[in-house]
C-alpha atoms as a PDB file:
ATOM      1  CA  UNK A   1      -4.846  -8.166 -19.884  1.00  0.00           C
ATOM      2  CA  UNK A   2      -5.319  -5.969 -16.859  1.00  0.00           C
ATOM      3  CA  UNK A   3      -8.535  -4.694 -15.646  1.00  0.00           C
ATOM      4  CA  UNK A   4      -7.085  -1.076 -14.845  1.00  0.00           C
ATOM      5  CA  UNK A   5      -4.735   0.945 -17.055  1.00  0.00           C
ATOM      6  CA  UNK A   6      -3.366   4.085 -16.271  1.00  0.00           C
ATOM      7  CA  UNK A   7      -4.038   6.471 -19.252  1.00  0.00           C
ATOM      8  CA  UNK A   8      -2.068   9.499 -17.802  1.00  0.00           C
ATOM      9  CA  UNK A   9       0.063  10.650 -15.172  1.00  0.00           C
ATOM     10  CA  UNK A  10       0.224  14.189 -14.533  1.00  0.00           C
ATOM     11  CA  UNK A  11       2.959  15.871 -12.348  1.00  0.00           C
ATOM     12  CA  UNK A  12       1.447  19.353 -11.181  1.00  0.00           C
ATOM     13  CA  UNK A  13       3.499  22.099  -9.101  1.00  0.00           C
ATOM     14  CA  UNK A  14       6.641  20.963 -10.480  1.00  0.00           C
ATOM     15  CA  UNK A  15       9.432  22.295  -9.781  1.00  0.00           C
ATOM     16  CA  UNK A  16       8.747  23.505  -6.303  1.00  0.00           C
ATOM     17  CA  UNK A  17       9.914  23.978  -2.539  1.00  0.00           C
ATOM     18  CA  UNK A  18      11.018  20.424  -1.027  1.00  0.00           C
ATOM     19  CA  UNK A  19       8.483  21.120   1.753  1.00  0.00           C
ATOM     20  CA  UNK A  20       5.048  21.731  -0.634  1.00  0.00           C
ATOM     21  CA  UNK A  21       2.783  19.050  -1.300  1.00  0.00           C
ATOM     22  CA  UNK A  22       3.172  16.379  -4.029  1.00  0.00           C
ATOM     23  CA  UNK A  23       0.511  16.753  -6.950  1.00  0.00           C
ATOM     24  CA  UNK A  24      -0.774  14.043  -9.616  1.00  0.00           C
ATOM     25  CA  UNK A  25      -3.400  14.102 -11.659  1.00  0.00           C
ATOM     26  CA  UNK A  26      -3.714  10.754 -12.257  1.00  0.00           C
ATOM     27  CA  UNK A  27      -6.430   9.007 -14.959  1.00  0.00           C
ATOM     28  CA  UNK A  28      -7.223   5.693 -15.553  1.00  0.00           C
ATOM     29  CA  UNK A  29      -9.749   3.349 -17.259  1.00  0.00           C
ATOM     30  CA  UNK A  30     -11.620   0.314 -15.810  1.00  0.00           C
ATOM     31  CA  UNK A  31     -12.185  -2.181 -17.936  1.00  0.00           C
ATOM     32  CA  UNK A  32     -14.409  -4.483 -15.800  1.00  0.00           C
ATOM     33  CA  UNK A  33     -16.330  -3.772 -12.702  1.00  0.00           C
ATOM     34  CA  UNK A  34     -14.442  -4.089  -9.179  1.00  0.00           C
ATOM     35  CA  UNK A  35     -15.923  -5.239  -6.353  1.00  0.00           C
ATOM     36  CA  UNK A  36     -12.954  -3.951  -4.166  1.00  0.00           C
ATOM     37  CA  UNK A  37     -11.101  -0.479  -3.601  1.00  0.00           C
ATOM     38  CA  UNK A  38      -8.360   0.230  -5.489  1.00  0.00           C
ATOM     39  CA  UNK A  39      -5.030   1.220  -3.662  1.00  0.00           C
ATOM     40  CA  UNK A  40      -3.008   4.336  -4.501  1.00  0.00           C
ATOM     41  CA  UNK A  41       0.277   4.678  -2.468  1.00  0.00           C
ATOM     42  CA  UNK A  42       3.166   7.292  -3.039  1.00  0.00           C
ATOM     43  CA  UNK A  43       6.276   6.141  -1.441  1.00  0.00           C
ATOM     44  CA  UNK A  44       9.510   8.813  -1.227  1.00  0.00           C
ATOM     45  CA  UNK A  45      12.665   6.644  -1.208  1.00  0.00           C
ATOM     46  CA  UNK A  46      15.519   8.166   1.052  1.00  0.00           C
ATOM     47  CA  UNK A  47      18.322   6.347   0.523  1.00  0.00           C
ATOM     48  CA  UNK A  48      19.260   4.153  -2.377  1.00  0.00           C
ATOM     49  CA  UNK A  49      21.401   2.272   0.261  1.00  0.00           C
ATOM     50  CA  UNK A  50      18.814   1.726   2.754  1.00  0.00           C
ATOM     51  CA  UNK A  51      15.051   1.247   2.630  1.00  0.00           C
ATOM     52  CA  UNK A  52      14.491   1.910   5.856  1.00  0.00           C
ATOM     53  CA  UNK A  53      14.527   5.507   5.030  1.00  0.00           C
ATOM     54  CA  UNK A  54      11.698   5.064   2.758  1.00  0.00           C
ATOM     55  CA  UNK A  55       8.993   7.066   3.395  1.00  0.00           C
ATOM     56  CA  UNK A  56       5.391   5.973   2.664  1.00  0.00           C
ATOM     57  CA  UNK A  57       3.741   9.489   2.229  1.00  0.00           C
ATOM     58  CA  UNK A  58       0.195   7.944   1.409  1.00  0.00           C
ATOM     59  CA  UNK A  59      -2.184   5.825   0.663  1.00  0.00           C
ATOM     60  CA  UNK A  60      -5.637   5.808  -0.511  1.00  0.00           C
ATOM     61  CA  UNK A  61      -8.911   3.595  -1.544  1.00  0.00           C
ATOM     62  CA  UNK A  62     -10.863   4.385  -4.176  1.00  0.00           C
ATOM     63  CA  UNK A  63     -13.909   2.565  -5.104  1.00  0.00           C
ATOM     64  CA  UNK A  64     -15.751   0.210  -5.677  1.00  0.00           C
ATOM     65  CA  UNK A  65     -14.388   0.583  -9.243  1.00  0.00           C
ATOM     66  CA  UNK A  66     -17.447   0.580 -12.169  1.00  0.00           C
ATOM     67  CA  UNK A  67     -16.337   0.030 -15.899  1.00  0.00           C
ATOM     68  CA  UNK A  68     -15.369   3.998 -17.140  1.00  0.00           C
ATOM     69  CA  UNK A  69     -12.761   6.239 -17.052  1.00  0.00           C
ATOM     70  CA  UNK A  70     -11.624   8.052 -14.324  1.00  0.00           C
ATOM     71  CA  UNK A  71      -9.203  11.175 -13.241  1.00  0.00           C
ATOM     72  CA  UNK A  72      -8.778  13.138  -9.872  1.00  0.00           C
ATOM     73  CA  UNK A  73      -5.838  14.799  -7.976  1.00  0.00           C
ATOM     74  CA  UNK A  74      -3.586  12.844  -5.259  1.00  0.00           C
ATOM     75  CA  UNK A  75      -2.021  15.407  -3.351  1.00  0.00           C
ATOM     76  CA  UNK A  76       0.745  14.400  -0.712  1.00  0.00           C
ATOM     77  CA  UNK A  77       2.514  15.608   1.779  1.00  0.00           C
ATOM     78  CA  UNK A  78       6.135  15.874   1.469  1.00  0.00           C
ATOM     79  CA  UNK A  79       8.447  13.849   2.564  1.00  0.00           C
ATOM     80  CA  UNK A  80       9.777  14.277   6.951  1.00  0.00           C
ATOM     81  CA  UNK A  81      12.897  15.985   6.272  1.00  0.00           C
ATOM     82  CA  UNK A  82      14.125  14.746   9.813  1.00  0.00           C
ATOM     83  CA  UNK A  83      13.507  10.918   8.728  1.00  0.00           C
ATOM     84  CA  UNK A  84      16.271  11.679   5.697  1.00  0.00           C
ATOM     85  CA  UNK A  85      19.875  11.236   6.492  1.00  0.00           C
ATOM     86  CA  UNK A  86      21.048  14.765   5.757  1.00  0.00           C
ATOM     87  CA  UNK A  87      23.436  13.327   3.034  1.00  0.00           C
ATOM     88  CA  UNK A  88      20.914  12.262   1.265  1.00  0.00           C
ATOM     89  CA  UNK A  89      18.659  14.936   0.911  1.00  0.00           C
ATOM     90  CA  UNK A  90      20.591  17.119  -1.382  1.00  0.00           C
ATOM     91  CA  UNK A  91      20.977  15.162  -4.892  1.00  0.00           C
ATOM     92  CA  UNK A  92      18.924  12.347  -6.729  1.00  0.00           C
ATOM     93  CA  UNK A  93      16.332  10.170  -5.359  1.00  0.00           C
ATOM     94  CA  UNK A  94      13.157   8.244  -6.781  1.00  0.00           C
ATOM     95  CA  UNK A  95       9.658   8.575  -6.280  1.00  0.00           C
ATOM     96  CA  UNK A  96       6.955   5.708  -6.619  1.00  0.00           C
ATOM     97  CA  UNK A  97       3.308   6.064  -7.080  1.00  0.00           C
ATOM     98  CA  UNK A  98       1.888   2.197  -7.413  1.00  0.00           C
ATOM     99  CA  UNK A  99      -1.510   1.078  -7.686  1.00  0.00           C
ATOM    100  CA  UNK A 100      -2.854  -2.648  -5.926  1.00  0.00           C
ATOM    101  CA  UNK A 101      -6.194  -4.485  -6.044  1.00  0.00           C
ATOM    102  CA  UNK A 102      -6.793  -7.291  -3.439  1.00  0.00           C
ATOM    103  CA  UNK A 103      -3.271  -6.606  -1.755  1.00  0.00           C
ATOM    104  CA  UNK A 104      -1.828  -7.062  -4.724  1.00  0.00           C
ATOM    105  CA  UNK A 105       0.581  -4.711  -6.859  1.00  0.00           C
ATOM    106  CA  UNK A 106      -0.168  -4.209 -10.425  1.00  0.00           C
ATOM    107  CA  UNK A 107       1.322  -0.843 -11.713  1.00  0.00           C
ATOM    108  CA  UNK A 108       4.325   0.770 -10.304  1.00  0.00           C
ATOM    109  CA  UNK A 109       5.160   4.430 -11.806  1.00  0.00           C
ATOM    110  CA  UNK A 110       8.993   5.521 -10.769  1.00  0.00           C
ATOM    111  CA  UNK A 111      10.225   8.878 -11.044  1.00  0.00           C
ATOM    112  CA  UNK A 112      13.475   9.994 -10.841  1.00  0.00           C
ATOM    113  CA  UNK A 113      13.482  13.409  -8.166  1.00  0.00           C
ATOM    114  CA  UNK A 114      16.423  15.746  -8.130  1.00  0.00           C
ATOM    115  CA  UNK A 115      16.968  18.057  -4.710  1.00  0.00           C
ATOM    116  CA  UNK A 116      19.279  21.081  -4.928  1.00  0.00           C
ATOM    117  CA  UNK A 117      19.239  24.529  -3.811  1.00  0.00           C
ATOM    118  CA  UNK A 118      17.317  27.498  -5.809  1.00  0.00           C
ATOM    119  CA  UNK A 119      20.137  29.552  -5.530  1.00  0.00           C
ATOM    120  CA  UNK A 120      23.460  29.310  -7.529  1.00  0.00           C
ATOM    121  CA  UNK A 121      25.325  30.451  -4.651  1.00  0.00           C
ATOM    122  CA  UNK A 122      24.449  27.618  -2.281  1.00  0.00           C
ATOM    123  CA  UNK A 123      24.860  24.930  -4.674  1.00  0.00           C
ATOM    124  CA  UNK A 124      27.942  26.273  -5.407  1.00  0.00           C
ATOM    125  CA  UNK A 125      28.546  27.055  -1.986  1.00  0.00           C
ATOM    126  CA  UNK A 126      26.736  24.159   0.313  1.00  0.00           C
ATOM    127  CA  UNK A 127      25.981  24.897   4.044  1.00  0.00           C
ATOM    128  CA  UNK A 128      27.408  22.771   6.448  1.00  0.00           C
ATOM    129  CA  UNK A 129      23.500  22.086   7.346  1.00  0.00           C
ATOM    130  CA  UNK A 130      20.918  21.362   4.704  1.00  0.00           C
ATOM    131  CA  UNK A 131      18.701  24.553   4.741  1.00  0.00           C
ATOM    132  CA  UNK A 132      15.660  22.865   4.059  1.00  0.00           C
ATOM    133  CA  UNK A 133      13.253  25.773   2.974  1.00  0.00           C
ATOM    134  CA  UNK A 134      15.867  26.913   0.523  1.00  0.00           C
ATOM    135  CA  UNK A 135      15.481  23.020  -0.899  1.00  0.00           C
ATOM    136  CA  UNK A 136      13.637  23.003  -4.262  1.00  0.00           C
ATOM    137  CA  UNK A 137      12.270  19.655  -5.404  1.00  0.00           C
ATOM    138  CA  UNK A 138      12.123  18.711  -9.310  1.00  0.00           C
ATOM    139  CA  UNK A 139      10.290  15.869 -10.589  1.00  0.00           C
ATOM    140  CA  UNK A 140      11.683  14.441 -13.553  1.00  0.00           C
ATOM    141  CA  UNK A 141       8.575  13.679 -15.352  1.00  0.00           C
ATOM    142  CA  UNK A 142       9.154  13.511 -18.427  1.00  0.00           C
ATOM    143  CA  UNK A 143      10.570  10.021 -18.058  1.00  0.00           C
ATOM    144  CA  UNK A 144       8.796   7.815 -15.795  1.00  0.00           C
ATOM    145  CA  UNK A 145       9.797   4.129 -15.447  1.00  0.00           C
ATOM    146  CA  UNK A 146       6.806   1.716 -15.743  1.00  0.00           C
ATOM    147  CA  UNK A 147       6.555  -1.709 -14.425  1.00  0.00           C
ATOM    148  CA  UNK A 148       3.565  -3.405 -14.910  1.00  0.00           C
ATOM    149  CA  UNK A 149       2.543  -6.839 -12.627  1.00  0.00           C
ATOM    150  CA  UNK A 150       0.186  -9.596 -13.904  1.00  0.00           C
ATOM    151  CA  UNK A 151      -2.711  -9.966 -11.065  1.00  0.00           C
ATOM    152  CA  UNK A 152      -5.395 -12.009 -10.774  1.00  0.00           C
ATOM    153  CA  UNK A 153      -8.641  -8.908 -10.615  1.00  0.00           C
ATOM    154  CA  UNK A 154     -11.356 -11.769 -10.294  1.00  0.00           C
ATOM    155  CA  UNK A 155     -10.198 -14.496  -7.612  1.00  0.00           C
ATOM    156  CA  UNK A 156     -12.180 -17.647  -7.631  1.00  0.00           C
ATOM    157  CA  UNK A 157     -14.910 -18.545  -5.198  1.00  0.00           C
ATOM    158  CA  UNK A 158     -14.057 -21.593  -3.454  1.00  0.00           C
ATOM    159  CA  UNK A 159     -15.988 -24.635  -2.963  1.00  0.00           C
ATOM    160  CA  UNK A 160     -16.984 -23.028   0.897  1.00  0.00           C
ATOM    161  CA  UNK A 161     -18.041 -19.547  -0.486  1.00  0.00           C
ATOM    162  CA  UNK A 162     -14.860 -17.939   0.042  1.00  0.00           C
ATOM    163  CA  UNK A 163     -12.591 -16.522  -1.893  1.00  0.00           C
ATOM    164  CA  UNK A 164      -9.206 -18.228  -2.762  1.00  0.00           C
ATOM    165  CA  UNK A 165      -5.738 -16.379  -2.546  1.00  0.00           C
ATOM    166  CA  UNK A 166      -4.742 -15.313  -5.860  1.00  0.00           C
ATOM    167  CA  UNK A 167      -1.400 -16.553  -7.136  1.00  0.00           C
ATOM    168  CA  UNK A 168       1.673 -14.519  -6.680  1.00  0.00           C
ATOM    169  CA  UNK A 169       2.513 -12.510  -9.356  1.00  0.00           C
ATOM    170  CA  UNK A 170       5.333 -13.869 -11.507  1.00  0.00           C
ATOM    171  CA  UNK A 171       8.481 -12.108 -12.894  1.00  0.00           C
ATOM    172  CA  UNK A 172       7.102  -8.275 -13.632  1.00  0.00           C
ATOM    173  CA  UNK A 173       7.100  -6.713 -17.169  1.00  0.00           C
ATOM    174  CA  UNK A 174       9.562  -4.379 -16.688  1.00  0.00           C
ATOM    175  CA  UNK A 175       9.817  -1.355 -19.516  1.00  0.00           C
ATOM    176  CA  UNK A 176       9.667   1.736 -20.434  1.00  0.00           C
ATOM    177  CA  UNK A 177       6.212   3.020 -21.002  1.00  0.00           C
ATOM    178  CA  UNK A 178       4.390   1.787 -23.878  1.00  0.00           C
ATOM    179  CA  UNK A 179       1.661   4.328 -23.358  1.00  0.00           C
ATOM    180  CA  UNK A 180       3.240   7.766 -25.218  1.00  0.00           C
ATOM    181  CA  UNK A 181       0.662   9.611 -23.126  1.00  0.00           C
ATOM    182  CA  UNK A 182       2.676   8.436 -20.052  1.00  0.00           C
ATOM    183  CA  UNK A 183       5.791   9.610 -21.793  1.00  0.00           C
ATOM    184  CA  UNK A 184       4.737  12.987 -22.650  1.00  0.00           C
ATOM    185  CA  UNK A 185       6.254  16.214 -20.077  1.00  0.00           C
ATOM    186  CA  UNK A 186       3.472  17.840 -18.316  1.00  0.00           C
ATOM    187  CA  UNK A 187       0.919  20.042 -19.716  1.00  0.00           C
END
């Protein structure tokens, strides 16, 4: 059983101009108290060929963690157009929000993100050049891919006082959310 479940992910401004800010409202329940931050990270992936175009747009601590429930807004800026090979920013790509405790991974959100043009004409039509303000970014939300990993929240204290290394996580539970909240389009 986790410590932290994500109750609800929210994706605001959506659709919008490649080049605004990334909104989530993001809540979540703590189960038992942390004694570390939690880590939020939002990573925009580039290429499906080559992580190196991955861009990691942010990341955040939040904590110490009591026992309650919790919500607020992590807004992003958007991916550097100039890090994408221009082939790739027209089309599909995937978004991942993840959460970690103690280094360590537990909740991975994926979104699918189509790119295109807001105007019939140029996606009909393509400029030999992306024009990047005419971009318009849509989060498919309504279909997030959730892959939970088991971590260890509460690491053993060690005969010396310190804390031992958790175990690496075995083989994720990969689904489809089980939470219908998380499956729900935006309000």
């Amino acid at each position: 059983m986790s410590a932290v479940n994500i109750t609800n992910v929210t994706v605001l401004d959506n659709p919008t101009p490649f080049l605004n800010p990334f909104q989530f409202e993001i809540s979540y329940e703590c189960l038992v108290p942390l004694e570390d931050d939690l880590e939020w990270k939002l990573i925009y992936v580039g290429s499906a060929e080559d992580e190196t175009y991955d861009q990691l747009l942010e990341s955040v601590l939040v904590g110490p963690v009591n026992v309650g429930n919790y919500r607020f807004v992590f807004q992003v800026d958007p991916p550097d157009p100039m890090k994408i090979r221009e082939e790739d920013i027209i089309g599909v790509t995937v978004l991942l929000l993840t959460c970690s405790y103690l280094g360590q991974e537990f909740i991975r959100v994926g979104y699918y993100v189509n790119n295109d043009y807001d105007d019939e004409q140029l996606r009909e039509e393509p400029p030999p050049r992306v024009l990047i303000d005419r971009v318009q970014r849509n989060i498919l939300a309504d279909k997030p891919r959730v892959t939970k990993f088991p971590i260890n929240f509460h690491p053993e204290t060690g005969e010396n006082g310190s804390q031992q290394q958790p175990p690496p996580p075995t083989t994720p539970e990969n689904h489809a959310s089980d939470d219908p909240q998380l499956d729900q389009p935006p309000k």
